[in-house]
N, C-alpha and C. Protein backbone atom coordinates (compact mmCIF):
# COMPACT_ATOMS: atom_id res chain seq x y z
N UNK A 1 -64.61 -15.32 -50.52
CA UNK A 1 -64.24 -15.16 -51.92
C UNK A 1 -65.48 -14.73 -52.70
N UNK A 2 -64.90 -13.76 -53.22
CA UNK A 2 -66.37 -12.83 -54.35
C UNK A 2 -66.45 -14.65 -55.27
N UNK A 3 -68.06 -13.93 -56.08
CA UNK A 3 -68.49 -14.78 -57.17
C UNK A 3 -67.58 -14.07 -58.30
N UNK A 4 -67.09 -13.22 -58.69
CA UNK A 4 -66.24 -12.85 -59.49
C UNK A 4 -64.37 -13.54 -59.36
N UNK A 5 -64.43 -13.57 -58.46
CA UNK A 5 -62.82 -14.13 -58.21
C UNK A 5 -62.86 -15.95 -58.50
N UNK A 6 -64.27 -16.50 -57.72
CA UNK A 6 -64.23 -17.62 -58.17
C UNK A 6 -64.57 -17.66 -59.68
N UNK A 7 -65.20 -16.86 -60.63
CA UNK A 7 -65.00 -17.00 -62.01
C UNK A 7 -63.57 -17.12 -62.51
N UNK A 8 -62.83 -15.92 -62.01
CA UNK A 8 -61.65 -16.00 -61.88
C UNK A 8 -60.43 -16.75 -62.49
N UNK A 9 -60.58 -17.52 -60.82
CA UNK A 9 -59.78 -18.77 -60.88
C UNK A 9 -60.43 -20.16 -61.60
N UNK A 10 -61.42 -19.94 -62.27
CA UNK A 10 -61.82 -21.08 -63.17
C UNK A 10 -61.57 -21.01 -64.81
N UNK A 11 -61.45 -19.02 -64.96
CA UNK A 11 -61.19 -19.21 -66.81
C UNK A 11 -60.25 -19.02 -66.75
N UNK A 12 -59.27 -19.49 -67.93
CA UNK A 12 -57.94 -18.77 -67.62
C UNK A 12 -57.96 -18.30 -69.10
N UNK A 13 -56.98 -16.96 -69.69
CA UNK A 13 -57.13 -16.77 -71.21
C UNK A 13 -56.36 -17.63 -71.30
N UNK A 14 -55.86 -16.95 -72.65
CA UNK A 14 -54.95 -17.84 -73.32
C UNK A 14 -53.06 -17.09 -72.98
N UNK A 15 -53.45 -16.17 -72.95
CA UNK A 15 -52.06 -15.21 -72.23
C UNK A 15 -51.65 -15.75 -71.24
N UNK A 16 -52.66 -16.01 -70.12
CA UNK A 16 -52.67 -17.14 -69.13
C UNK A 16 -51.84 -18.19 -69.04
N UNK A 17 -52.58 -19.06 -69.65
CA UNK A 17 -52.24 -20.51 -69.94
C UNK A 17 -51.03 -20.75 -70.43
N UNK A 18 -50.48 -19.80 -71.46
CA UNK A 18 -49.08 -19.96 -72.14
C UNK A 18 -48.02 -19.83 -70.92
N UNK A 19 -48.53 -18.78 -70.15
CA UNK A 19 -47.37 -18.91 -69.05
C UNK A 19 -47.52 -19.89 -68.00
N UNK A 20 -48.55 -20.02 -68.01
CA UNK A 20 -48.57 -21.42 -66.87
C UNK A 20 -48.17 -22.65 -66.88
N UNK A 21 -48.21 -22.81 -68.56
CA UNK A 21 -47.42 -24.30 -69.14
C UNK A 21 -46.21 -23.88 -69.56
N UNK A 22 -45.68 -22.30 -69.82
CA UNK A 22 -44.69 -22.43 -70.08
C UNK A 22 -44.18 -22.96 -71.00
N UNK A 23 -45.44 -22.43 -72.52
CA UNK A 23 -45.14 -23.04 -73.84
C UNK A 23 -45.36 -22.08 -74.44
N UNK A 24 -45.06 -21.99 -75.73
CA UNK A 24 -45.62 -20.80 -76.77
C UNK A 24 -46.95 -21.00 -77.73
N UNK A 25 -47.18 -19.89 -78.00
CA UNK A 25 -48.43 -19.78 -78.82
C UNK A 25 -48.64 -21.10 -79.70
N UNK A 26 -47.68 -21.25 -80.92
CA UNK A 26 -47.99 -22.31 -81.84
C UNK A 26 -48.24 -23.78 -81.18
N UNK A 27 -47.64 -23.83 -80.26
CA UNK A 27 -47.68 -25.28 -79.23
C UNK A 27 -48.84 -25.22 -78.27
N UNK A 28 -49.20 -24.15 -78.19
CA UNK A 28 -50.78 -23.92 -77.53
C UNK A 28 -51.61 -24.56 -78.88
N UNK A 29 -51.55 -23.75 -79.83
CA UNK A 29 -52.40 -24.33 -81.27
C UNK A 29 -52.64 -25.70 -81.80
N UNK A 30 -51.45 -25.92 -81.61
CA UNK A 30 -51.57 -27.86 -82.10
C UNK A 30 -51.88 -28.46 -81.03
N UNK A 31 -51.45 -27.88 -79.79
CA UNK A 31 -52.25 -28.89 -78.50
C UNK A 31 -53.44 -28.92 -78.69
N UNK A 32 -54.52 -27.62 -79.06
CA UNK A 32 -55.97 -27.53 -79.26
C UNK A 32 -56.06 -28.24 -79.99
N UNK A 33 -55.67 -27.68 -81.51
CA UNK A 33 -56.45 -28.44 -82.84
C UNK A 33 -55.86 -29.74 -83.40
N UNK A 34 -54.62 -30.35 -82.48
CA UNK A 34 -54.62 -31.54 -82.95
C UNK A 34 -54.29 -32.35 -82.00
N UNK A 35 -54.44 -32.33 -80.92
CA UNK A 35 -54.60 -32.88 -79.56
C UNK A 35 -55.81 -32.99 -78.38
N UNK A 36 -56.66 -31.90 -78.98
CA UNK A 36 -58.06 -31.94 -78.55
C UNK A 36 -57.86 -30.81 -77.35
N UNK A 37 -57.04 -30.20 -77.01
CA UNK A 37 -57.38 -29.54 -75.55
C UNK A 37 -58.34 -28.76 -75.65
N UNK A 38 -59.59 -28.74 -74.48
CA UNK A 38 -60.35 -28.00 -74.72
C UNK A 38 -60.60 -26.76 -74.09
N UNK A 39 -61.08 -25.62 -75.10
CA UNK A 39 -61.43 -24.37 -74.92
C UNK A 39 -63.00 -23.87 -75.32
N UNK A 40 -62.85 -22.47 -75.02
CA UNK A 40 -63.98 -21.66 -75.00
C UNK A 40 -64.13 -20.64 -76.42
N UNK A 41 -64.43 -20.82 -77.43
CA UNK A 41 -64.48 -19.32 -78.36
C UNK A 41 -65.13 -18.59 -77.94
N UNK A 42 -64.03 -17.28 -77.57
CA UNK A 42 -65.79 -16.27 -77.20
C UNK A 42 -65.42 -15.42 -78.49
N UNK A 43 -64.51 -15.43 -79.39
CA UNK A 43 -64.87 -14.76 -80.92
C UNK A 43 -63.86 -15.23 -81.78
N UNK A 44 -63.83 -14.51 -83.00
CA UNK A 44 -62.87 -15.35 -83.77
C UNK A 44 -61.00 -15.57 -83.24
N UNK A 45 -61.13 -14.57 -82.58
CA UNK A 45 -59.43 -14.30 -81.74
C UNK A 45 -59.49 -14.46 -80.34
N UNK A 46 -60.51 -14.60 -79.88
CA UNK A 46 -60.52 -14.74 -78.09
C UNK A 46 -61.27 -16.31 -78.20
N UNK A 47 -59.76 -16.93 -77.10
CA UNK A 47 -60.41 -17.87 -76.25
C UNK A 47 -60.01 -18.40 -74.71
N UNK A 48 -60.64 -18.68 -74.40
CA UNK A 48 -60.68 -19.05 -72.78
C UNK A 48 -60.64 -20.40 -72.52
N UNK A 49 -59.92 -21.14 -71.32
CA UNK A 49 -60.11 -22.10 -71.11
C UNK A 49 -60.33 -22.24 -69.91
N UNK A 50 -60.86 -23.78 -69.38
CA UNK A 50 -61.89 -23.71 -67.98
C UNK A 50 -60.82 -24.57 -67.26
N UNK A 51 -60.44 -24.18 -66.00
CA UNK A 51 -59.14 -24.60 -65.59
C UNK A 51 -59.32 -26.14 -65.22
N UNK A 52 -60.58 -26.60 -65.14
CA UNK A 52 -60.69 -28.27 -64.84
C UNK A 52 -60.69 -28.98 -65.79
N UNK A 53 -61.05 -28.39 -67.12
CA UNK A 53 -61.18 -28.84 -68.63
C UNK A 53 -59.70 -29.20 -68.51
N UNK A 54 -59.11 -28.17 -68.75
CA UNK A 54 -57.55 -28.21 -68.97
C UNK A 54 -57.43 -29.28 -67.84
N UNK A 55 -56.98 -29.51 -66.81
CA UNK A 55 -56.92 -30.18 -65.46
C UNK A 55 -56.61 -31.90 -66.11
N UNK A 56 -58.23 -32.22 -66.56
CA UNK A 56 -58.69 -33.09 -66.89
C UNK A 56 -57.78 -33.72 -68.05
N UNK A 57 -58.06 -32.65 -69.03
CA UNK A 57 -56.99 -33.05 -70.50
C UNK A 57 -55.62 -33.49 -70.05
N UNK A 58 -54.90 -32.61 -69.36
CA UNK A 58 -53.63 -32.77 -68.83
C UNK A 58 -53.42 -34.30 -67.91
N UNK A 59 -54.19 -34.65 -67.31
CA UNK A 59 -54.05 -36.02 -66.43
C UNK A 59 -54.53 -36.97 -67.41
N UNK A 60 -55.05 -36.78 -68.41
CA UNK A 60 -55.65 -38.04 -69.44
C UNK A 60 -54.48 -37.97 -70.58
N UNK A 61 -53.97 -36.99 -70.69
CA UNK A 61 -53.07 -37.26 -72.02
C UNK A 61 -51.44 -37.07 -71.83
N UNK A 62 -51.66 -36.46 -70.64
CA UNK A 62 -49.76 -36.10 -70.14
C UNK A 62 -49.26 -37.24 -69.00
N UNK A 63 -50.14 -38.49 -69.00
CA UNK A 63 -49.08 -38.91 -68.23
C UNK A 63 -47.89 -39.25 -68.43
N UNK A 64 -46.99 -38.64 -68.39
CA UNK A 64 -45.56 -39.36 -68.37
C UNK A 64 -45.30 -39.58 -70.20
N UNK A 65 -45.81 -38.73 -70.83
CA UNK A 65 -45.99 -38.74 -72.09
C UNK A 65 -45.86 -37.24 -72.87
N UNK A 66 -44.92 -37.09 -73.74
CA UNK A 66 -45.04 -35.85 -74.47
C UNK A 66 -46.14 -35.73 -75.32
N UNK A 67 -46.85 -34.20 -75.09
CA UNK A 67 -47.92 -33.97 -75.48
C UNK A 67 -47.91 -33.15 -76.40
N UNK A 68 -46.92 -32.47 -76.78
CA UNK A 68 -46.87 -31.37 -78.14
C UNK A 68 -46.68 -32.27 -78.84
N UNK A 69 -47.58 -31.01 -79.93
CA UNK A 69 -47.15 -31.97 -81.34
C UNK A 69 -46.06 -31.83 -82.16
């Protein structure tokens, strides 16, 4: 596995992520800014998240518990 592929599979965007949880944009938003999930700004409209960050958030705050706001 290239050093590029393992970057890869560690950022995910945010285009990403929406389909992977299988939620929409605004429920991406309040998960961040009022649930804490954490991300990356790389500018005022781009952000990235680190797939163990997420990982982590998800096993500390989703157990068996609704997490949108």
């Amino acid at each position: 596995m290239t050093e590029q592929q393992k970057l890869k599979d560690q950022v995910i965007s945010e285009v990403d992520l929406l389909e992977i949880l299988n939620i929409e944009k605004p429920t991406l938003d309040g998960l961040r800014l009022e649930k804490g999930l954490p991300f990356i700004r790389l500018s005022t409209k781009c952000r990235v998240y680190l797939a163990d960050k997420v990982l982590d958030w998800l096993k500390r705050y989703g157990d068996n518990r609704q997490i949108t706001p």
